[in-house]
Protein backbone atom coordinates (compact mmCIF):
# COMPACT_ATOMS: atom_id res chain seq x y z
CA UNK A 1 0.00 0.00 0.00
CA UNK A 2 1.35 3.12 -1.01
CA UNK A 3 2.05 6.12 1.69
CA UNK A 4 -1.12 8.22 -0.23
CA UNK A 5 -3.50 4.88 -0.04
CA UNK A 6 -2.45 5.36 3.63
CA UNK A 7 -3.12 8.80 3.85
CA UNK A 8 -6.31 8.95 2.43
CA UNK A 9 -7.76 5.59 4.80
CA UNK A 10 -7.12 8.31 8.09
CA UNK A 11 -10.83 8.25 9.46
CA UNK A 12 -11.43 12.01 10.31
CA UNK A 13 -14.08 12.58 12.46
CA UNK A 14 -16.02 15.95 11.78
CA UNK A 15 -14.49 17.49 14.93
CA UNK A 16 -11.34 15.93 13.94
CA UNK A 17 -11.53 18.40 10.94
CA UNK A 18 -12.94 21.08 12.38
CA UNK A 19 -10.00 21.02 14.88
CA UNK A 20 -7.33 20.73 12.09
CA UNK A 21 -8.96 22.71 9.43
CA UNK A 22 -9.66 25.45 11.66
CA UNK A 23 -13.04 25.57 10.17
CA UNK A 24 -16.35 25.70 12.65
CA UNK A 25 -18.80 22.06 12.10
CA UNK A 26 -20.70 24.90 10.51
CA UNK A 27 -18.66 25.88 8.08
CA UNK A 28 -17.71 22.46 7.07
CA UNK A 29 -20.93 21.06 6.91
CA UNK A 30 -21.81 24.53 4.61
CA UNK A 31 -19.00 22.80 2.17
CA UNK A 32 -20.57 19.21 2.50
CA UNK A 33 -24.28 20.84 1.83
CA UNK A 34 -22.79 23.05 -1.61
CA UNK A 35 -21.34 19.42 -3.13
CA UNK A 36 -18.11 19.81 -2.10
CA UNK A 37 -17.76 16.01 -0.39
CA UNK A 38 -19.84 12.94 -0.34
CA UNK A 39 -19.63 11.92 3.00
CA UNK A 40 -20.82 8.38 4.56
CA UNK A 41 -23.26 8.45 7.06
CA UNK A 42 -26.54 9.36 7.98
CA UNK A 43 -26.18 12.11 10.23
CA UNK A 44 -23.06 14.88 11.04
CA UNK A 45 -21.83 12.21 14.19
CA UNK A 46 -21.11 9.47 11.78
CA UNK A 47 -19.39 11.48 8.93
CA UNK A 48 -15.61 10.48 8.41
CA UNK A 49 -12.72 12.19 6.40
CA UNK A 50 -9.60 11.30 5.06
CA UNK A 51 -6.49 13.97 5.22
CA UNK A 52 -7.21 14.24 1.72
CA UNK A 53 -9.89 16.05 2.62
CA UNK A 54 -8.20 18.20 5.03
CA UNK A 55 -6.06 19.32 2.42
CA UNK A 56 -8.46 19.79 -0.80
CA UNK A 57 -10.73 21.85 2.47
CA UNK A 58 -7.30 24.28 3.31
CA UNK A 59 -7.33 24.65 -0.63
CA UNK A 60 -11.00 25.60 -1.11
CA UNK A 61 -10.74 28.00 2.47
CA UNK A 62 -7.85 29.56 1.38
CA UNK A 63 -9.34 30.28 -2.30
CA UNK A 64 -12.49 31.46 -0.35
CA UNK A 65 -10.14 34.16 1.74
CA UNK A 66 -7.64 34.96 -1.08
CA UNK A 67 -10.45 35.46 -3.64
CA UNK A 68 -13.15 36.72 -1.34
CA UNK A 69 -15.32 34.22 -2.77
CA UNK A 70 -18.36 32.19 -1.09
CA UNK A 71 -18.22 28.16 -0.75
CA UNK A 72 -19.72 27.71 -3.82
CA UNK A 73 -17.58 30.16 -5.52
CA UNK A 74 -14.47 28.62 -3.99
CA UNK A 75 -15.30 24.96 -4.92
CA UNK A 76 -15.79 25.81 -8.82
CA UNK A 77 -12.22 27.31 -8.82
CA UNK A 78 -10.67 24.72 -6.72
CA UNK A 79 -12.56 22.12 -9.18
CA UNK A 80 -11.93 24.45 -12.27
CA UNK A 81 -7.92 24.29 -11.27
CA UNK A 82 -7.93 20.49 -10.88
CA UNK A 83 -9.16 19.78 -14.17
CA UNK A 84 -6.84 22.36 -15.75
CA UNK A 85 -4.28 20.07 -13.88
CA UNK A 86 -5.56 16.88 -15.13
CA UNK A 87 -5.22 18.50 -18.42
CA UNK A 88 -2.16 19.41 -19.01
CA UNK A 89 -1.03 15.84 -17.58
CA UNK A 90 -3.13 14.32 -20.54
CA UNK A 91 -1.13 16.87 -22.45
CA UNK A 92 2.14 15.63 -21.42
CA UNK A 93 1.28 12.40 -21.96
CA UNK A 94 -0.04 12.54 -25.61
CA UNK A 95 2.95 14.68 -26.13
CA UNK A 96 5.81 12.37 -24.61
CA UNK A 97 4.16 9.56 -26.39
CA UNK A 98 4.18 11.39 -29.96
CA UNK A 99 8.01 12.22 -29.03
């Protein structure tokens, strides 16, 4: 198992997050209501995270401050930059393979 298939097993409880986001339960469950995660679990007690969720959160919070954007605002960019991403990695490929 890799160190990232590690990573992203952590079980995060929501005040787990909260705690190392440094985002209220309100504020995360804001993201989790705009379709920013699919959580597991019927109700806000039984929700669990992975750090990979941490992180992509500190990405879409610090958008939201840089930018002055809302959630939803924030999660289109941070989506909007990972397919740009994914992009140019298709890009490279296709390229390294026509090399």
């Amino acid at each position: 198992m890799s160190e990232t298939d590690r990573d992203s097993e952590v079980d995060l409880t929501l005040a787990d997050l909260s705690k190392s986001s440094g985002l209220s339960v309100v504020q995360i469950t804001e993201y989790v209501q705009e379709g920013f995660f699919e959580v597991c679990g019927d109700d806000e007690q039984h929700w669990r995270f992975s750090e990979m969720h941490l992180i992509h959160f500190q990405k879409v919070v610090r958008l939201e401050q840089d930018l002055r954007l809302n959630p939803a605002g924030a999660i289109l960019v941070f989506e909007l930059m990972n397919e740009v991403e994914a992009l140019k990695r298709q890009l490279r490929l296709v390229s390294d393979q026509n090399s």
